[in-house]
PDB file of N, CA and C in Angstrom:
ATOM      1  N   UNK A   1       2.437   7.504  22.654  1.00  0.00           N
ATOM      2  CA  UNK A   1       2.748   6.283  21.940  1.00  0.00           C
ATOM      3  C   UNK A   1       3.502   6.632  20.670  1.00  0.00           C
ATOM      4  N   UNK A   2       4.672   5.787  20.470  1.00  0.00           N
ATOM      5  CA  UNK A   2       5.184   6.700  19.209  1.00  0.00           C
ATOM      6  C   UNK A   2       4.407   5.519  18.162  1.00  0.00           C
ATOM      7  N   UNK A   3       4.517   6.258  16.515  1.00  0.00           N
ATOM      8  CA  UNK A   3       3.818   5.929  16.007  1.00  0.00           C
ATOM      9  C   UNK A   3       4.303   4.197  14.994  1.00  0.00           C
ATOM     10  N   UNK A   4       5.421   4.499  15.517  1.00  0.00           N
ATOM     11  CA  UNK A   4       5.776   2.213  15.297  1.00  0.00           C
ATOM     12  C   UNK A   4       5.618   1.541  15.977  1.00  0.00           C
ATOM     13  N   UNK A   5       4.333   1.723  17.308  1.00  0.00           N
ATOM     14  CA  UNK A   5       3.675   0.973  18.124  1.00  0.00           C
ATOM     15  C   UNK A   5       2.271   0.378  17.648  1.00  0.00           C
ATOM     16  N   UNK A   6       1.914   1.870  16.249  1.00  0.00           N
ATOM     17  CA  UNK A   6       0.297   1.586  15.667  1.00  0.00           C
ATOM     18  C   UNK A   6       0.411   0.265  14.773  1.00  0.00           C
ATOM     19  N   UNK A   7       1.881  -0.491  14.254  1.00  0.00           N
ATOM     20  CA  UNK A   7       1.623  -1.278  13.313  1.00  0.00           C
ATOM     21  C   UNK A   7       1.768  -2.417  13.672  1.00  0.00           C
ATOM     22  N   UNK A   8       1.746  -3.286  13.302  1.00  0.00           N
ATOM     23  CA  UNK A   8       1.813  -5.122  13.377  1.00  0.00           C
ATOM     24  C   UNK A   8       3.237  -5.119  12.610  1.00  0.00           C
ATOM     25  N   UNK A   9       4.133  -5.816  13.650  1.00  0.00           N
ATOM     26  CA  UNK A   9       5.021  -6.937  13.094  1.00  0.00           C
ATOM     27  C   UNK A   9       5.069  -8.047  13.385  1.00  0.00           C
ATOM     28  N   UNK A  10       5.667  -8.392  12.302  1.00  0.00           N
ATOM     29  CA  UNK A  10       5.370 -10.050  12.475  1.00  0.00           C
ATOM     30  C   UNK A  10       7.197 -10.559  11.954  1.00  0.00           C
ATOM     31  N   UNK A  11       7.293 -11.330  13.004  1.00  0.00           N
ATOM     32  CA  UNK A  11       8.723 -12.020  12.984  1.00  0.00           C
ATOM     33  C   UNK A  11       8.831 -13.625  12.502  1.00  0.00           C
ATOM     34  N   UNK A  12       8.496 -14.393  11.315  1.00  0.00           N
ATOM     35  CA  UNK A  12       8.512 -16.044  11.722  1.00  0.00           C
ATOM     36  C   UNK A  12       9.836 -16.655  11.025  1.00  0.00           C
ATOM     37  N   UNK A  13       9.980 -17.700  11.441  1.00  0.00           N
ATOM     38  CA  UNK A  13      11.105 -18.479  11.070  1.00  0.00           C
ATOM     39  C   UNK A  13      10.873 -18.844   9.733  1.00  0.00           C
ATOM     40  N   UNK A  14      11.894 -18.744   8.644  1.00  0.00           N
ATOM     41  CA  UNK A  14      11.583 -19.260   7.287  1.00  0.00           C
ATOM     42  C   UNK A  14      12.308 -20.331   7.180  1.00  0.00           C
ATOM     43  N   UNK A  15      11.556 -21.885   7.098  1.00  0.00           N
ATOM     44  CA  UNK A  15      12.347 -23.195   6.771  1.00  0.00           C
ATOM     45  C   UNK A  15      13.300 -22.777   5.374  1.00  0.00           C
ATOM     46  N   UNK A  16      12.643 -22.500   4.063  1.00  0.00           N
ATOM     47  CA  UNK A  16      13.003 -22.175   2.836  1.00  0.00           C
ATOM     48  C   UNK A  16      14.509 -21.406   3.256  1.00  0.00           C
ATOM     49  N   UNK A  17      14.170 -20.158   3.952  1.00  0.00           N
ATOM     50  CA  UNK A  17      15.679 -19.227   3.864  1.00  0.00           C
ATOM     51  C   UNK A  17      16.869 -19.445   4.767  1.00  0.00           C
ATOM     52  N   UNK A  18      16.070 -20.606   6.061  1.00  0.00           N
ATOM     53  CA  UNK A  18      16.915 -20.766   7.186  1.00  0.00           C
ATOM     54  C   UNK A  18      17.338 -19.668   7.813  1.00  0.00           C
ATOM     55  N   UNK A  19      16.374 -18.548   8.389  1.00  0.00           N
ATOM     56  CA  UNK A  19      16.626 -17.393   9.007  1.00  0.00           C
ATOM     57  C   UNK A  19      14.870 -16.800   9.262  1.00  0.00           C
ATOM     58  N   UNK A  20      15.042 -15.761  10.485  1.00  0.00           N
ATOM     59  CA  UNK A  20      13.982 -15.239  10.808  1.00  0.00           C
ATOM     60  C   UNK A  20      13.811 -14.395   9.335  1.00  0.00           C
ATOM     61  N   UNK A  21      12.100 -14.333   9.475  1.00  0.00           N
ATOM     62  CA  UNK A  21      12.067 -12.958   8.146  1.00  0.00           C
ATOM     63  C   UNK A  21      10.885 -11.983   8.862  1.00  0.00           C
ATOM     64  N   UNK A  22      11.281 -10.881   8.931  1.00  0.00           N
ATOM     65  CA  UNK A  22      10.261  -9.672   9.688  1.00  0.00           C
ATOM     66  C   UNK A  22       9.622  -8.915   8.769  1.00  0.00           C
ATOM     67  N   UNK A  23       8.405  -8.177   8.585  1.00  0.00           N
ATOM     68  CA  UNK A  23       7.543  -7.635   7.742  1.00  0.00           C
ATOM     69  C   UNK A  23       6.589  -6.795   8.642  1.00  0.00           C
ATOM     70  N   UNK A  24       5.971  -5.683   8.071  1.00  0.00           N
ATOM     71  CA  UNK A  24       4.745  -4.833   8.394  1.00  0.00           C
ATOM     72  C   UNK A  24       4.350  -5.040   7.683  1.00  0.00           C
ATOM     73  N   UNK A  25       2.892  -5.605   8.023  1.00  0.00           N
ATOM     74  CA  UNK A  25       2.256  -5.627   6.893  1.00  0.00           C
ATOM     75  C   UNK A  25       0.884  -4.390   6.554  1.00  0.00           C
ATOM     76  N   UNK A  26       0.837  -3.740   5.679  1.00  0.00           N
ATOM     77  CA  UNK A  26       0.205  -2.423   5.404  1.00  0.00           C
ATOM     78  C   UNK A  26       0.674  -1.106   5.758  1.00  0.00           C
ATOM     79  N   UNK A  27       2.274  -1.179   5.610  1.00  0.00           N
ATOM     80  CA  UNK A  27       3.148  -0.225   5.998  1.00  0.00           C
ATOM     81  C   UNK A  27       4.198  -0.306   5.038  1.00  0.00           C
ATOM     82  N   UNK A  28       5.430  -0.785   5.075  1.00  0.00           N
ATOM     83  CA  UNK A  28       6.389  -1.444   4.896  1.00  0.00           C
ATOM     84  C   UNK A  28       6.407  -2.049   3.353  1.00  0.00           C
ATOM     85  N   UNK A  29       7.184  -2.348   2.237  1.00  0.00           N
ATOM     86  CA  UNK A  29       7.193  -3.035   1.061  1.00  0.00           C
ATOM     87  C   UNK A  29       8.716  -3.641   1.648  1.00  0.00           C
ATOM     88  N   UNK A  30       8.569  -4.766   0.816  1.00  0.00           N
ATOM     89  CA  UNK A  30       9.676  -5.730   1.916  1.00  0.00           C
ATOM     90  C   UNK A  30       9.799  -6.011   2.893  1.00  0.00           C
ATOM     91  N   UNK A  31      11.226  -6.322   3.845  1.00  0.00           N
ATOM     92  CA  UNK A  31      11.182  -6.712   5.272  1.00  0.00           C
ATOM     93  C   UNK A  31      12.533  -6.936   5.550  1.00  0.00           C
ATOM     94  N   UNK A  32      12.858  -7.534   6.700  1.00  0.00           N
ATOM     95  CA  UNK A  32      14.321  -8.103   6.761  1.00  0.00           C
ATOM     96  C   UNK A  32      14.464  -8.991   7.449  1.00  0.00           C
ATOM     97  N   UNK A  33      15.777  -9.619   7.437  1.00  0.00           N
ATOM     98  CA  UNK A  33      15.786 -10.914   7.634  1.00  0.00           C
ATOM     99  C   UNK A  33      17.093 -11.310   8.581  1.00  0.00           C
ATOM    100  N   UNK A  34      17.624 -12.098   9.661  1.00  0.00           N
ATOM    101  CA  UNK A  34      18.615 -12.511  10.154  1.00  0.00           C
ATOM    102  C   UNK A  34      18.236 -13.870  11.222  1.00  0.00           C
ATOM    103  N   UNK A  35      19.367 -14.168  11.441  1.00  0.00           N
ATOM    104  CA  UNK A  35      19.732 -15.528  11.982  1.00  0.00           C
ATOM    105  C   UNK A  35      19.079 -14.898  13.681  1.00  0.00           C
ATOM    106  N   UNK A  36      18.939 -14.571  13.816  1.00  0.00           N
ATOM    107  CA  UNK A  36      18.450 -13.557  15.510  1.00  0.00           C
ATOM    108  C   UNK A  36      16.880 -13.328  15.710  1.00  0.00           C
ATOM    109  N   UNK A  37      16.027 -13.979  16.159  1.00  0.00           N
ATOM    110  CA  UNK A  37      14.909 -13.128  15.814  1.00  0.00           C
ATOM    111  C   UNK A  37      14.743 -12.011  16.650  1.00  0.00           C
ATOM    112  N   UNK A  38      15.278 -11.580  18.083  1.00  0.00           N
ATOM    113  CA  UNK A  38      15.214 -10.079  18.438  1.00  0.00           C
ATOM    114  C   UNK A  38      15.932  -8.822  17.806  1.00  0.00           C
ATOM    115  N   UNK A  39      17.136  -9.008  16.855  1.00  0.00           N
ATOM    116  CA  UNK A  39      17.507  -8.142  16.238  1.00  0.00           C
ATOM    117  C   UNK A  39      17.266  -8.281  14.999  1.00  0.00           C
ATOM    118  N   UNK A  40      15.994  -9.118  14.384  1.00  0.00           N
ATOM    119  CA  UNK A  40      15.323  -8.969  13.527  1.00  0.00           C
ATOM    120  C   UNK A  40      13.790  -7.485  13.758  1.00  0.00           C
ATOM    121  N   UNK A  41      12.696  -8.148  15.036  1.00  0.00           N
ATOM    122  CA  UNK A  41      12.361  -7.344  15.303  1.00  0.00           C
ATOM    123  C   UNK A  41      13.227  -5.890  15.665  1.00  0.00           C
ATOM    124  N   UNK A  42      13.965  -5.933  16.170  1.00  0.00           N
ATOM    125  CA  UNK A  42      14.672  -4.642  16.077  1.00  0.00           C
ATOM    126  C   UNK A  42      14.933  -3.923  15.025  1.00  0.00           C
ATOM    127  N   UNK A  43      15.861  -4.330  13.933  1.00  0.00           N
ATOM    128  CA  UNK A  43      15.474  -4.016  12.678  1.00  0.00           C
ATOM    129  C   UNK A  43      14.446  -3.336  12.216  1.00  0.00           C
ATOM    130  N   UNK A  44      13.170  -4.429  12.137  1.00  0.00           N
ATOM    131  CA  UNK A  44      12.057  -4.383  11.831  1.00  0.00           C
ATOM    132  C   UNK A  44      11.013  -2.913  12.345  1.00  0.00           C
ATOM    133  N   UNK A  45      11.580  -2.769  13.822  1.00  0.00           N
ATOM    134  CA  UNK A  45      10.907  -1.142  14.489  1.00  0.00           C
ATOM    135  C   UNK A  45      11.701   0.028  13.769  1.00  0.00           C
ATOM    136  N   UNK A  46      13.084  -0.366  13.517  1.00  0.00           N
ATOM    137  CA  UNK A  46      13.880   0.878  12.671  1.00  0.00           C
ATOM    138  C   UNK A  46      13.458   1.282  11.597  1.00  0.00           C
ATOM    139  N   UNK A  47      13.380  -0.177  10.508  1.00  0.00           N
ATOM    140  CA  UNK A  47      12.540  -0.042   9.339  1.00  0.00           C
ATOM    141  C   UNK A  47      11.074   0.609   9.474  1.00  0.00           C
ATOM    142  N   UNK A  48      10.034   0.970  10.372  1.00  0.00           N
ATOM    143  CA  UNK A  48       9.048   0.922  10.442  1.00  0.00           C
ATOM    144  C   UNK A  48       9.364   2.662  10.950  1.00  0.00           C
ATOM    145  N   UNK A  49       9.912   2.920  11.545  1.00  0.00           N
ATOM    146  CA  UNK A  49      10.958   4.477  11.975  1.00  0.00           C
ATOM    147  C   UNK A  49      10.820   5.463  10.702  1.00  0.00           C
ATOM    148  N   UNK A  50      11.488   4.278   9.752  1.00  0.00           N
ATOM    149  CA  UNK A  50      12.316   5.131   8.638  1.00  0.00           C
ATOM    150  C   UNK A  50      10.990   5.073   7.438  1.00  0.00           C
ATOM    151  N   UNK A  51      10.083   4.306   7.027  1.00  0.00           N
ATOM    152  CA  UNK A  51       8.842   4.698   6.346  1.00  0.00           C
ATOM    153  C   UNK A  51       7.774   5.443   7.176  1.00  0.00           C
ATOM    154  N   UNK A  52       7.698   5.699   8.624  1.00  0.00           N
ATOM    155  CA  UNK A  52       6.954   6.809   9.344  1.00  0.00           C
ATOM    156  C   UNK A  52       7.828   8.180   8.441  1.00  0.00           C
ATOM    157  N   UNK A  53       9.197   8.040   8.833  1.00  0.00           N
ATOM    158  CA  UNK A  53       9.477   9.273   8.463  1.00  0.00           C
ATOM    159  C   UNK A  53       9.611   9.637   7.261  1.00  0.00           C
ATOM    160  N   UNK A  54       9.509   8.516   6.090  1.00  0.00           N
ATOM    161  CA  UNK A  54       9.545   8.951   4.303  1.00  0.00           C
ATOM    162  C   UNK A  54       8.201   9.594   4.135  1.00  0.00           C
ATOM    163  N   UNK A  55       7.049   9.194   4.729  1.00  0.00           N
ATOM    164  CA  UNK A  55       5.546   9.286   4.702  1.00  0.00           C
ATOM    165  C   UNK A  55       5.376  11.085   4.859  1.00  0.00           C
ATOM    166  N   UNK A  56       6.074  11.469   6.196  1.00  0.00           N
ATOM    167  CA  UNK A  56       6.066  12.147   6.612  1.00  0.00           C
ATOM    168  C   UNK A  56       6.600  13.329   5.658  1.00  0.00           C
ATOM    169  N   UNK A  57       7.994  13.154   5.006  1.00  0.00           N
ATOM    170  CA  UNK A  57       8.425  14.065   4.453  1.00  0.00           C
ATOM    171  C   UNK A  57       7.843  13.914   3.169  1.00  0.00           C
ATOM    172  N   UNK A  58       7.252  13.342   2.452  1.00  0.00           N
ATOM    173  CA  UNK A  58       6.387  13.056   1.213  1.00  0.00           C
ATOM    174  C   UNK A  58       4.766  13.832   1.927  1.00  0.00           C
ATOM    175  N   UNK A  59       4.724  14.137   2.644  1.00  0.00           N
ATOM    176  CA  UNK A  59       3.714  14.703   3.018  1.00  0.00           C
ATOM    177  C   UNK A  59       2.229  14.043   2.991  1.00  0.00           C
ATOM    178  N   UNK A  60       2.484  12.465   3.041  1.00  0.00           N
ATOM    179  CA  UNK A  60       1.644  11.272   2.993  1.00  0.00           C
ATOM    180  C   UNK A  60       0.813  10.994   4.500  1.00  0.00           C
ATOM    181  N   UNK A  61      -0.288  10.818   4.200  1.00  0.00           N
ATOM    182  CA  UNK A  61      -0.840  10.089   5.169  1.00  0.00           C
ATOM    183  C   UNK A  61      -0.524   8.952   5.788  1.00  0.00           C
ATOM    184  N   UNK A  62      -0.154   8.390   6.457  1.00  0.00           N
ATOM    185  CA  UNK A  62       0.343   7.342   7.269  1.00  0.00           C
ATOM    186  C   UNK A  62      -0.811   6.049   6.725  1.00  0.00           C
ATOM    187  N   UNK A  63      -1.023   5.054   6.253  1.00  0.00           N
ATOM    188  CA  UNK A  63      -1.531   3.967   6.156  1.00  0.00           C
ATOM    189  C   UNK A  63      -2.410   3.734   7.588  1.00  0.00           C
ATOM    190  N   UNK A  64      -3.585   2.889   7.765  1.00  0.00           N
ATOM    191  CA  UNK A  64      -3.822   2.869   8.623  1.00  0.00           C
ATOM    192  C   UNK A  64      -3.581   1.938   9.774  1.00  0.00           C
ATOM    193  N   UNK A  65      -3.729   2.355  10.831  1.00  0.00           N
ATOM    194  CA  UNK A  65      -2.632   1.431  11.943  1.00  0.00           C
ATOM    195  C   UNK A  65      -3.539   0.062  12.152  1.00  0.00           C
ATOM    196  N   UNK A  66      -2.529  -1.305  12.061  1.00  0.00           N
ATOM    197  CA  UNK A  66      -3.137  -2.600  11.597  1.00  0.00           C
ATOM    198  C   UNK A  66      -2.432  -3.490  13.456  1.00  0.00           C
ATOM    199  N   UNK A  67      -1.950  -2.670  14.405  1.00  0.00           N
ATOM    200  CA  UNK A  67      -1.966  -2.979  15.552  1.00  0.00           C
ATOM    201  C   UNK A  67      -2.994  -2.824  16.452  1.00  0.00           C
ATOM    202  N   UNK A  68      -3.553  -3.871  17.243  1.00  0.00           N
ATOM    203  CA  UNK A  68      -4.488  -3.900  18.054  1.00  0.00           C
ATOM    204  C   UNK A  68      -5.850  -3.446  17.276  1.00  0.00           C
ATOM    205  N   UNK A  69      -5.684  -3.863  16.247  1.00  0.00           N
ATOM    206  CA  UNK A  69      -6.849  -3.935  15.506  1.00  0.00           C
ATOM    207  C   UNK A  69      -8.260  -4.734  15.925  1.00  0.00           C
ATOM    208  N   UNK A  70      -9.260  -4.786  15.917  1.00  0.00           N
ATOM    209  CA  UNK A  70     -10.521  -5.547  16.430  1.00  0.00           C
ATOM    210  C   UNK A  70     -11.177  -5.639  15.181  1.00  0.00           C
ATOM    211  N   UNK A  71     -11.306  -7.046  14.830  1.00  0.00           N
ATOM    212  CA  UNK A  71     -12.019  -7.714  13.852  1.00  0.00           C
ATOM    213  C   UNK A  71     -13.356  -8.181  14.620  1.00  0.00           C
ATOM    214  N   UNK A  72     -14.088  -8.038  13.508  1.00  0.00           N
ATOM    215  CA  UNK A  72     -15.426  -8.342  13.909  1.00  0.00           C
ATOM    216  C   UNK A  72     -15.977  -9.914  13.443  1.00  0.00           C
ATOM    217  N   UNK A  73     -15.214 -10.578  12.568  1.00  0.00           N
ATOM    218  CA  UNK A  73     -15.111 -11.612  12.576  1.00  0.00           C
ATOM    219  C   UNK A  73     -16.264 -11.922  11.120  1.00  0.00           C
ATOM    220  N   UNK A  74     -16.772 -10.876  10.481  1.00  0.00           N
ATOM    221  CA  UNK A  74     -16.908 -11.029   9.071  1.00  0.00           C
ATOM    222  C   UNK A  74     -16.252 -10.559   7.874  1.00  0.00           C
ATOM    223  N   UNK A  75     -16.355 -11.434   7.085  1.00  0.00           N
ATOM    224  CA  UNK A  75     -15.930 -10.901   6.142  1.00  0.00           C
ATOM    225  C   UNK A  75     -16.870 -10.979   4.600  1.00  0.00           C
ATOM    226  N   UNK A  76     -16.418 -10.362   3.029  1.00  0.00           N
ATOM    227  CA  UNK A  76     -17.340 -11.063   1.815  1.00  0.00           C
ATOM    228  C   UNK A  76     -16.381 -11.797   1.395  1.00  0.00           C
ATOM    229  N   UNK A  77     -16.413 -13.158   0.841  1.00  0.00           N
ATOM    230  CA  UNK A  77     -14.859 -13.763  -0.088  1.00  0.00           C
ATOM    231  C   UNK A  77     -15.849 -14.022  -1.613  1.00  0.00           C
ATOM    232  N   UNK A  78     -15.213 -13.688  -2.503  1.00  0.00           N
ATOM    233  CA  UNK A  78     -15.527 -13.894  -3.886  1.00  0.00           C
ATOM    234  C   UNK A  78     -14.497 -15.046  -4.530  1.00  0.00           C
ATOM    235  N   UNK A  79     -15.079 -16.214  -4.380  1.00  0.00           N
ATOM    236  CA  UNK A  79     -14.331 -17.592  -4.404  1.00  0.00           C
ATOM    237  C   UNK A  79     -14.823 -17.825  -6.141  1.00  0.00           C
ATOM    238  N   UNK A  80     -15.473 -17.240  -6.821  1.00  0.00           N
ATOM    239  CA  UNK A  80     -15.775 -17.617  -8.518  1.00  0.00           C
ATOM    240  C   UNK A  80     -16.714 -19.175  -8.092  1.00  0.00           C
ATOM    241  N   UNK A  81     -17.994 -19.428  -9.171  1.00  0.00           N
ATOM    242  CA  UNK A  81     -18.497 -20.310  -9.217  1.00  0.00           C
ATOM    243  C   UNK A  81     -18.497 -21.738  -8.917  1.00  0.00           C
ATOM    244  N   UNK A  82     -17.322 -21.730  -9.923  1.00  0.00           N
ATOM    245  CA  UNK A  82     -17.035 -23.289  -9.810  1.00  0.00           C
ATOM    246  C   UNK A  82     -16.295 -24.231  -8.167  1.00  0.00           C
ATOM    247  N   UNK A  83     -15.858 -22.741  -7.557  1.00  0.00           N
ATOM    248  CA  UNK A  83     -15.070 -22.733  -6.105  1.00  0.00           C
ATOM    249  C   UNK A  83     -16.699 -23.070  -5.498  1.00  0.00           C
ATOM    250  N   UNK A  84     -17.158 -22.395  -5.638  1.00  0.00           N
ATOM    251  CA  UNK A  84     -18.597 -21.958  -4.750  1.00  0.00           C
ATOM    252  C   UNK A  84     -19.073 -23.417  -4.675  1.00  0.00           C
ATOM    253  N   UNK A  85     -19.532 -23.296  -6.146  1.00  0.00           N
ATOM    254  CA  UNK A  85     -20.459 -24.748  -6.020  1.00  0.00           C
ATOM    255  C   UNK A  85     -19.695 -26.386  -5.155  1.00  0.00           C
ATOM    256  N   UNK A  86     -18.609 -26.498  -5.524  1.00  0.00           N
ATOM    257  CA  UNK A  86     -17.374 -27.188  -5.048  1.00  0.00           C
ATOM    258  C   UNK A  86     -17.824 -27.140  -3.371  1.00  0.00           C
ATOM    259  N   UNK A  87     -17.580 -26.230  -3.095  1.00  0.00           N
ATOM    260  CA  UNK A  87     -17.705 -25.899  -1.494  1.00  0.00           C
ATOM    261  C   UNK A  87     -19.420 -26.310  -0.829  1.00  0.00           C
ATOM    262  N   UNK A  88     -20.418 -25.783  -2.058  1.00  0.00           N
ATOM    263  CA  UNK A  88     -21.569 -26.021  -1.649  1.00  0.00           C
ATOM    264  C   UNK A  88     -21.873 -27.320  -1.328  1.00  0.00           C
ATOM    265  N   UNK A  89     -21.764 -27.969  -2.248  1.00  0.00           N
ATOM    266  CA  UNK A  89     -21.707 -29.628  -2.710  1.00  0.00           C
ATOM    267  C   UNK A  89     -21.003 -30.176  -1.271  1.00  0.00           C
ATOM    268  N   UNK A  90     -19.696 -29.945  -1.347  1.00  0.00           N
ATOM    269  CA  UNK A  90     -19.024 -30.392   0.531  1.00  0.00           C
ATOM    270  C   UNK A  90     -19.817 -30.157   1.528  1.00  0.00           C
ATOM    271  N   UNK A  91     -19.913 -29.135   1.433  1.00  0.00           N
ATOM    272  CA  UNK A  91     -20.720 -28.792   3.073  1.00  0.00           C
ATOM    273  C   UNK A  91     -22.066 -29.819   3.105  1.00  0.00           C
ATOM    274  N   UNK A  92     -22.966 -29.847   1.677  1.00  0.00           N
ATOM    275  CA  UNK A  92     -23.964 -30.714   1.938  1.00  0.00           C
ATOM    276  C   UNK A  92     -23.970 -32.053   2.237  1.00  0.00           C
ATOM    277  N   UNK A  93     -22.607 -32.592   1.190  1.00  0.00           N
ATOM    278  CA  UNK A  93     -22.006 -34.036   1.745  1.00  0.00           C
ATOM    279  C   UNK A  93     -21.858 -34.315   3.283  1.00  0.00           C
ATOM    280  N   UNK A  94     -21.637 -33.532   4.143  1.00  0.00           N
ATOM    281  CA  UNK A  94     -21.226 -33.704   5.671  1.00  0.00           C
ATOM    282  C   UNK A  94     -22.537 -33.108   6.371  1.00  0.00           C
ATOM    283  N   UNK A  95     -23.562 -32.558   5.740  1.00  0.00           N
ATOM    284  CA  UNK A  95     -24.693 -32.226   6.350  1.00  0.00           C
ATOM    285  C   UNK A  95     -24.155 -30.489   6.864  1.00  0.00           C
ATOM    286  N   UNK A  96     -23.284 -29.847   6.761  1.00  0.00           N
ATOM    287  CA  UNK A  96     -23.117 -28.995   7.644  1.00  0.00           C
ATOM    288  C   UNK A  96     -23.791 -27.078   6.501  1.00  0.00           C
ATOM    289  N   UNK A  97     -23.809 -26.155   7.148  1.00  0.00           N
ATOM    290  CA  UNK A  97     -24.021 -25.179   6.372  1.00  0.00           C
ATOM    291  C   UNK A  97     -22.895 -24.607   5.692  1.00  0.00           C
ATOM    292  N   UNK A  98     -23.013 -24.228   4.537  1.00  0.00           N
ATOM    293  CA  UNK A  98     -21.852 -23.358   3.691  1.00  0.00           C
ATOM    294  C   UNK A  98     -20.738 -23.016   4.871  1.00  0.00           C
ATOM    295  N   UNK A  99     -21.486 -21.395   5.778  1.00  0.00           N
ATOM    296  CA  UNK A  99     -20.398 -21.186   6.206  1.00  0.00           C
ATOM    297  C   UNK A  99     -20.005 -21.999   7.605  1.00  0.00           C
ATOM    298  N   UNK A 100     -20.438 -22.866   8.273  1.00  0.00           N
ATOM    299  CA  UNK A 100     -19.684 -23.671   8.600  1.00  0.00           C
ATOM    300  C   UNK A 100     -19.130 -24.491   8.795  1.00  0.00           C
ATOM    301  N   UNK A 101     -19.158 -25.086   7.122  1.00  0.00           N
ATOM    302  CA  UNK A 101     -17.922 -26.289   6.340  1.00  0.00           C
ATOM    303  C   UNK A 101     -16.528 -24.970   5.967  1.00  0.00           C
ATOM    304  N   UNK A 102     -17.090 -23.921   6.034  1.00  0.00           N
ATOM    305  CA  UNK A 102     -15.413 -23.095   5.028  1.00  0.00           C
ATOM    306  C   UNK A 102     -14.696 -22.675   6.462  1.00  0.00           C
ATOM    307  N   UNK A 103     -15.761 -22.414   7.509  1.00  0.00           N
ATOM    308  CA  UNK A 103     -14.678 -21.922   8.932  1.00  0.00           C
ATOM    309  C   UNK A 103     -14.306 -22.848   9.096  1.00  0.00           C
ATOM    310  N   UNK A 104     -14.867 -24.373   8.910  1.00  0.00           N
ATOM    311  CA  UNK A 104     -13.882 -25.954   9.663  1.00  0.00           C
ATOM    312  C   UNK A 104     -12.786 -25.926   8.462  1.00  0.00           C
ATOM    313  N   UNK A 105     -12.924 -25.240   7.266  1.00  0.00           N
ATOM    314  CA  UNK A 105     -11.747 -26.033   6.334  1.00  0.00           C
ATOM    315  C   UNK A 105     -10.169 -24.832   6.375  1.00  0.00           C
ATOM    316  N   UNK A 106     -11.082 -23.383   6.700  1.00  0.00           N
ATOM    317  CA  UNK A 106      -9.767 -22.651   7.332  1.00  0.00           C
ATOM    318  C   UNK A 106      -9.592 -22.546   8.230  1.00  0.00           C
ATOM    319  N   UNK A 107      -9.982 -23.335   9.284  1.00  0.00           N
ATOM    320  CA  UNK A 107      -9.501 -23.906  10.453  1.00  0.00           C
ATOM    321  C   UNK A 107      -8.395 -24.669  10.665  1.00  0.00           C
ATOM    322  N   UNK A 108      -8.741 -25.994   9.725  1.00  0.00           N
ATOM    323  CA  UNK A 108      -8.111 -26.875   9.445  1.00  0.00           C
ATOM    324  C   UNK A 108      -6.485 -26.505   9.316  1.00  0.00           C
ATOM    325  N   UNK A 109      -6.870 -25.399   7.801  1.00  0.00           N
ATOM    326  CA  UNK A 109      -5.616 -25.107   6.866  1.00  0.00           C
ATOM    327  C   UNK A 109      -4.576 -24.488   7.803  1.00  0.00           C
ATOM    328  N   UNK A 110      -5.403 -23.481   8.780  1.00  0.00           N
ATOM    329  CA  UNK A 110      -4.342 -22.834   9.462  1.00  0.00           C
ATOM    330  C   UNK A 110      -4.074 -22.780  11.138  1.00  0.00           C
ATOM    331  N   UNK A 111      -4.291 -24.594  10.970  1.00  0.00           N
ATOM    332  CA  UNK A 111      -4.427 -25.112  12.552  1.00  0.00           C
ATOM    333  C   UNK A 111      -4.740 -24.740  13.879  1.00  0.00           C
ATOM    334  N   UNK A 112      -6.202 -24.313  13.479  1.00  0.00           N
ATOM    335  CA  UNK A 112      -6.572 -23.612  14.540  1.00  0.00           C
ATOM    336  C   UNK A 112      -7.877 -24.019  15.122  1.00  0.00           C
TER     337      UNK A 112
END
């Protein structure tokens, strides 16, 4: 497997720029961008080529690979008090528990 198979890219359409925009994310600083989204991803594996190989000659450890990753589906979020209580207060308004008024509300947010 070569090693710009271990990372995640991600290709989406930007309304704002009117063009695809491609990124690694936990690899990569920046990204690139064109009217194409396969010779964006394309791009995007070159770019991902060429920081394997800066890593390499910097004598760096490679970041860790964020492809085919397996989440376990927890996480901790440190939302500050006034977030907290806010959220507590909701969930009790609808009868439901903390955490599942915040999975229905980032559900919601990120239509899923």
């Amino acid at each position: 497997m070569k090693k710009r198979n271990q990372y995640l890219k991600v290709v989406e359409w930007s309304e704002e720029d009117q063009c695809f925009i491609g990124r690694v994310p936990g690899l990569a600083l920046g990204g690139v961008h064109g009217k194409n989204e396969k010779n964006v991803y394309e791009k995007l594996c070159d770019l991902v080529d060429e920081w394997v190989e800066i890593y390499g000659e910097d004598n760096t450890p490679l970041p860790p690979a964020t492809a085919g990753k397996q989440y376990s589906g927890k996480f901790n979020l440190r939302v500050g008090e006034e977030l907290h209580e806010r959220l507590a207060i909701e969930s009790m308004k609808v009868s439901e528990s903390l955490n599942s008024y915040c999975v229905k509300v980032l559900k919601d947010e990120f239509g899923l």
